[in-house]
N, C-alpha and C. Protein backbone atom coordinates (compact mmCIF):
# COMPACT_ATOMS: atom_id res chain seq x y z
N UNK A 1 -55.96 65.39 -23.27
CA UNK A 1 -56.65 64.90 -22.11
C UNK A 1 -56.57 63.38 -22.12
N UNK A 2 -56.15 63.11 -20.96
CA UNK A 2 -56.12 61.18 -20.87
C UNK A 2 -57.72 60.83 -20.60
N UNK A 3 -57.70 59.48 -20.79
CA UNK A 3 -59.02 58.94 -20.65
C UNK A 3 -59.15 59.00 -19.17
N UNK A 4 -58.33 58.91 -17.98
CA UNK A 4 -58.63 58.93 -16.70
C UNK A 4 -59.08 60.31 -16.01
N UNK A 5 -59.19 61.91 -17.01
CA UNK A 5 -59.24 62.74 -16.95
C UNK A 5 -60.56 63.18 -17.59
N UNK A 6 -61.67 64.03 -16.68
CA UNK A 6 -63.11 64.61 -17.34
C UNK A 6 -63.45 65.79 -17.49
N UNK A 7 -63.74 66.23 -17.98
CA UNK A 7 -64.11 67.47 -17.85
C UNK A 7 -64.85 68.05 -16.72
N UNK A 8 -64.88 68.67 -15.82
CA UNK A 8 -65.38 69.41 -14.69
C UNK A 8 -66.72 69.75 -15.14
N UNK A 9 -67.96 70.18 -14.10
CA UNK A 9 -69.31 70.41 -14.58
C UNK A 9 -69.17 71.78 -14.52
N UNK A 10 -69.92 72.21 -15.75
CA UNK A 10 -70.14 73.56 -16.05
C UNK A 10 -70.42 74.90 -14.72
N UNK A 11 -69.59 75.45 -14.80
CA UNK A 11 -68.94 76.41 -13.52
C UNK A 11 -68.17 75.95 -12.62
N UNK A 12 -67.23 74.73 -13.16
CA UNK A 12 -66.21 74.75 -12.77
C UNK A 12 -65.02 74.63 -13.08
N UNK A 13 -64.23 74.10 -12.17
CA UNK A 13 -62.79 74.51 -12.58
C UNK A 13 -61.62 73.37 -11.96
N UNK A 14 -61.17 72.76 -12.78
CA UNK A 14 -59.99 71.93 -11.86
C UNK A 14 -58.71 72.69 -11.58
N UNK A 15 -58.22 72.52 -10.90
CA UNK A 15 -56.91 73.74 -10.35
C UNK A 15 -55.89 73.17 -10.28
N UNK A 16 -54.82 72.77 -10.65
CA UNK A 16 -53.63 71.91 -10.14
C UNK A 16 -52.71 73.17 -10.08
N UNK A 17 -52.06 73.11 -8.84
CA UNK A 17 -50.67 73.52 -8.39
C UNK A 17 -49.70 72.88 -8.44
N UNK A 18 -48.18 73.81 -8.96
CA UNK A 18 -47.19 72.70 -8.45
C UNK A 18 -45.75 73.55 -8.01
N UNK A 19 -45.52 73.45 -6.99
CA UNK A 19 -45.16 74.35 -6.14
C UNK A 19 -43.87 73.70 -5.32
N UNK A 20 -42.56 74.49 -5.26
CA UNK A 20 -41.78 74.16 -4.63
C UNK A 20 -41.58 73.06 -3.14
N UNK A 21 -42.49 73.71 -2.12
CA UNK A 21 -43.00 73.30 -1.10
C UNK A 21 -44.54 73.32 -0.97
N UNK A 22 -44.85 72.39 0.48
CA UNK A 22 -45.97 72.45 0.24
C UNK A 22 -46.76 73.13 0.79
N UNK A 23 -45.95 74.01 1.98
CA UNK A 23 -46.72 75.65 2.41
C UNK A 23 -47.05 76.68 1.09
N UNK A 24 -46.29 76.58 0.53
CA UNK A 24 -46.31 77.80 -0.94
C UNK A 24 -47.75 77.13 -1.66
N UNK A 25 -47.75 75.83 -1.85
CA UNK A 25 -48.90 75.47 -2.32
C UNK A 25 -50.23 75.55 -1.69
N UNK A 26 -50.04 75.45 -0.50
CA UNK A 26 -51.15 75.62 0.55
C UNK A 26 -51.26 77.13 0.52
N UNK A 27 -51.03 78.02 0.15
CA UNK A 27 -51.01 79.68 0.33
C UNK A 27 -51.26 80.00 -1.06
N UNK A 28 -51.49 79.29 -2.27
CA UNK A 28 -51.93 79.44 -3.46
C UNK A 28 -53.40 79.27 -3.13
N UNK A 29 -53.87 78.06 -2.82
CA UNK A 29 -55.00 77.16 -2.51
C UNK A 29 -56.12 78.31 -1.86
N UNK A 30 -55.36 78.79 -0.58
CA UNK A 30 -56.17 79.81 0.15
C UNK A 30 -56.76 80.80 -0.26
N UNK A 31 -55.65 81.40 -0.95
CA UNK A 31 -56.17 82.98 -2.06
C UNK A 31 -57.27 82.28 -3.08
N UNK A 32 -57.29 80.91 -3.79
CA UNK A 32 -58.25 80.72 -4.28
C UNK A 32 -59.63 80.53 -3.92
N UNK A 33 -59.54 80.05 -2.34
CA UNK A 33 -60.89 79.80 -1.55
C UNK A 33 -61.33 81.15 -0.94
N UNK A 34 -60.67 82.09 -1.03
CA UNK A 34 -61.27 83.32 -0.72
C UNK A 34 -61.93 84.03 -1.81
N UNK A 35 -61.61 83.12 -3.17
CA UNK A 35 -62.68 84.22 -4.10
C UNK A 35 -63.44 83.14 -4.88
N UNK A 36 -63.54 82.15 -4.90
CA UNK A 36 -64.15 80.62 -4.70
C UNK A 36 -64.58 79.60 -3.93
N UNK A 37 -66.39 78.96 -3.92
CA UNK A 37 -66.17 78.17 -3.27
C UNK A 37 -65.36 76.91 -3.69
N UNK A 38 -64.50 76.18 -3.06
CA UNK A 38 -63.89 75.19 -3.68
C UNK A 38 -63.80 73.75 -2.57
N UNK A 39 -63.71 72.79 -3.30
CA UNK A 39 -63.38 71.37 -2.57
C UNK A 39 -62.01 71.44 -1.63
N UNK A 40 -62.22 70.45 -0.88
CA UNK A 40 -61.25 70.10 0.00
C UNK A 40 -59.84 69.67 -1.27
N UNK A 41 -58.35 70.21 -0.88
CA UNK A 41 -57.57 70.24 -1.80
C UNK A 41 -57.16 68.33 -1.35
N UNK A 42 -56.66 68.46 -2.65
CA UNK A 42 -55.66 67.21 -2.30
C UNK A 42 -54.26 67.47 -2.83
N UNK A 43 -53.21 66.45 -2.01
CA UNK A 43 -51.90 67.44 -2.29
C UNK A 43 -51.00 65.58 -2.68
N UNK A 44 -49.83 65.89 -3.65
CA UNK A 44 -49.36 64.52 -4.16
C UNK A 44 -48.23 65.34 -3.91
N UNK A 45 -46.62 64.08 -3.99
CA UNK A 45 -45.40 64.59 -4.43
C UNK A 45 -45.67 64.98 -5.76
N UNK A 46 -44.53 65.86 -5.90
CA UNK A 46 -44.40 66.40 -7.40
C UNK A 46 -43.04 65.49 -8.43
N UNK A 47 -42.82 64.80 -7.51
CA UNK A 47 -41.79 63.83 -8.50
C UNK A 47 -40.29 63.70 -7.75
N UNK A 48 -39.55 63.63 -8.63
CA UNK A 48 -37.90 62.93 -8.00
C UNK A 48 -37.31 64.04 -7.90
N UNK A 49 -37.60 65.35 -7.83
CA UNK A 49 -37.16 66.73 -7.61
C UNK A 49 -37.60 67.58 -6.80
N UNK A 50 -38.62 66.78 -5.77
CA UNK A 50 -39.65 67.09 -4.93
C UNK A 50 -40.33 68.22 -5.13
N UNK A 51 -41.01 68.59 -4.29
CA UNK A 51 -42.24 69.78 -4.37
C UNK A 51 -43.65 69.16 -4.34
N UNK A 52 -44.71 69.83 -4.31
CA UNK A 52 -45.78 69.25 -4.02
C UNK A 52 -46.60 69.70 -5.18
N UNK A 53 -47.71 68.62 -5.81
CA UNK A 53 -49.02 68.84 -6.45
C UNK A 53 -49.96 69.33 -5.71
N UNK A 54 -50.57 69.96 -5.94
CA UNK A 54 -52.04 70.11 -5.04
C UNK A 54 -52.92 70.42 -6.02
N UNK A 55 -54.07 69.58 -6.15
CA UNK A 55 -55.28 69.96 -6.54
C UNK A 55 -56.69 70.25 -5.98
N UNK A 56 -57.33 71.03 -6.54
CA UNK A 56 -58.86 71.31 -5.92
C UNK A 56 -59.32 71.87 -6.68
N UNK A 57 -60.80 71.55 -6.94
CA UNK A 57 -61.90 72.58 -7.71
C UNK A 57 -62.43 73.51 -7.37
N UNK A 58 -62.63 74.37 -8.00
CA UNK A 58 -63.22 76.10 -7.48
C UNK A 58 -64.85 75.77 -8.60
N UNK A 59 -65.58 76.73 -7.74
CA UNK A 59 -67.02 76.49 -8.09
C UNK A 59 -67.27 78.15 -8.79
N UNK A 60 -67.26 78.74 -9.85
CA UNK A 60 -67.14 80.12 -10.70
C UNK A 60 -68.63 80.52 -10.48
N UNK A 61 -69.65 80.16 -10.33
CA UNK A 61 -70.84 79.88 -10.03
C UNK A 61 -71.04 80.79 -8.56
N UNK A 62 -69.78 80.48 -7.86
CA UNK A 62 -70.35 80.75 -6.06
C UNK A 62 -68.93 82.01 -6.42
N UNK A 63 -68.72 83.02 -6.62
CA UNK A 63 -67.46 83.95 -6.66
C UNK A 63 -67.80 84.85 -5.31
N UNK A 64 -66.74 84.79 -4.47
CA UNK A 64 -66.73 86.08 -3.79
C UNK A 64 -65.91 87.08 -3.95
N UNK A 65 -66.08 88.42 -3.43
CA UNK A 65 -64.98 89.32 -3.98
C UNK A 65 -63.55 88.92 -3.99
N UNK A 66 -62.58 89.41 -4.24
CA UNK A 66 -62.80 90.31 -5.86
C UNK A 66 -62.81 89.15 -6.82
N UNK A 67 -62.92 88.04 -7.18
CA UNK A 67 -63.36 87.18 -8.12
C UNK A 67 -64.35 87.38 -9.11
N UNK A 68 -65.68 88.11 -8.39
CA UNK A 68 -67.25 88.64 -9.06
C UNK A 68 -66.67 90.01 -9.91
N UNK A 69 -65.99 90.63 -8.77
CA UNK A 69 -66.32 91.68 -10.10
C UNK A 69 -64.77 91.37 -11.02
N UNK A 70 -64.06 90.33 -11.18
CA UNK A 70 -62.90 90.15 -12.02
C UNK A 70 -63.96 89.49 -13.10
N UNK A 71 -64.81 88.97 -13.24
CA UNK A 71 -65.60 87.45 -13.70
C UNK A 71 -66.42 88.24 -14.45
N UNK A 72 -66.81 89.19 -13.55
CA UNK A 72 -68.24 90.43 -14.15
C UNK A 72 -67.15 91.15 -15.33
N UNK A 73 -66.70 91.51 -15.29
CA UNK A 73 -65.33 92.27 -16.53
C UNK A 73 -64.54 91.85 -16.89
N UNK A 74 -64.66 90.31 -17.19
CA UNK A 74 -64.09 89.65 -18.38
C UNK A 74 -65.15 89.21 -19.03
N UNK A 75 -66.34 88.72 -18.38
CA UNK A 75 -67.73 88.64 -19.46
C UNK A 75 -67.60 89.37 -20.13
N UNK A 76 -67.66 90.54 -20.07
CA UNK A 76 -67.99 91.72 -20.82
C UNK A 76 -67.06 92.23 -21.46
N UNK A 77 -65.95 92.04 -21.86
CA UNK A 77 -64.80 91.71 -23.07
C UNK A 77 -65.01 90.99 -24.36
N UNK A 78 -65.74 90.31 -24.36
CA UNK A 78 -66.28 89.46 -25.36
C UNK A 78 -66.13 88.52 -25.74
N UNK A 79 -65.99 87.41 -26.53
CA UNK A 79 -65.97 86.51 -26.95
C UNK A 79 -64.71 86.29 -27.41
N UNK A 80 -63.55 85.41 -26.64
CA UNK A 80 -62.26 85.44 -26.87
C UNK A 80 -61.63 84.15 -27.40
N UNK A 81 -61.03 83.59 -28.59
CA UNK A 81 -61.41 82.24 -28.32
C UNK A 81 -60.79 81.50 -27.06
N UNK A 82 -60.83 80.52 -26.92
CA UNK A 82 -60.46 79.60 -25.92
C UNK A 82 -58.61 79.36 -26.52
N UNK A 83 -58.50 79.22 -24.86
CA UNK A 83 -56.77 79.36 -24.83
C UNK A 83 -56.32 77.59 -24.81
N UNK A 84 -55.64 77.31 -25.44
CA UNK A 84 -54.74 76.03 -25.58
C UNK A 84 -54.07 75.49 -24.65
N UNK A 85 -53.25 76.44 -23.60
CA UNK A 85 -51.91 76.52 -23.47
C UNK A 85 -52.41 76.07 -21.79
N UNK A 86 -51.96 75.23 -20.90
CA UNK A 86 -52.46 74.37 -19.53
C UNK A 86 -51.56 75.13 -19.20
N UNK A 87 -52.65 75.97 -18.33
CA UNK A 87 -51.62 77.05 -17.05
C UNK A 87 -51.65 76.23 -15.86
């Protein structure tokens, strides 16, 4: 984690996309706001090979279906450790 980077407040989530175009990214974004409330996205180039960044936070706190009951039955799996690997 860089120093210009924070940790999100507890029940949430930072989201970065990075996506060929920036309809494909905008159609990631959506499926997430239908099972999250989330912030207004923001969208960057993705570099000298183009494609687009998009980021936005999802609120795990506010879940609507099917998010709740995905969220409700992974609680209840147990105690897994924490994953390393930046999806």
């Amino acid at each position: 984690m860089t120093s210009a980077e924070r940790v999100p407040a507890d029940g949430r989530a930072e989201v970065r996309i990075l996506a060929a175009s920036p309809g494909a990214a905008r159609q990631v974004a959506e499926v997430l706001r239908r099972c999250f409330a989330a912030t207004e996205q923001r969208s960057y180039p993705a570099g000298r090979e183009g494609g687009t960044r998009l980021h936005l936070t999802v609120d795990t706190t506010h879940a609507a279906e099917p998010a709740r009951s995905w969220l409700a039955a992974s609680r209840s799996a147990g105690d897994d450790p924490a994953q390393t690997d930046d999806a």
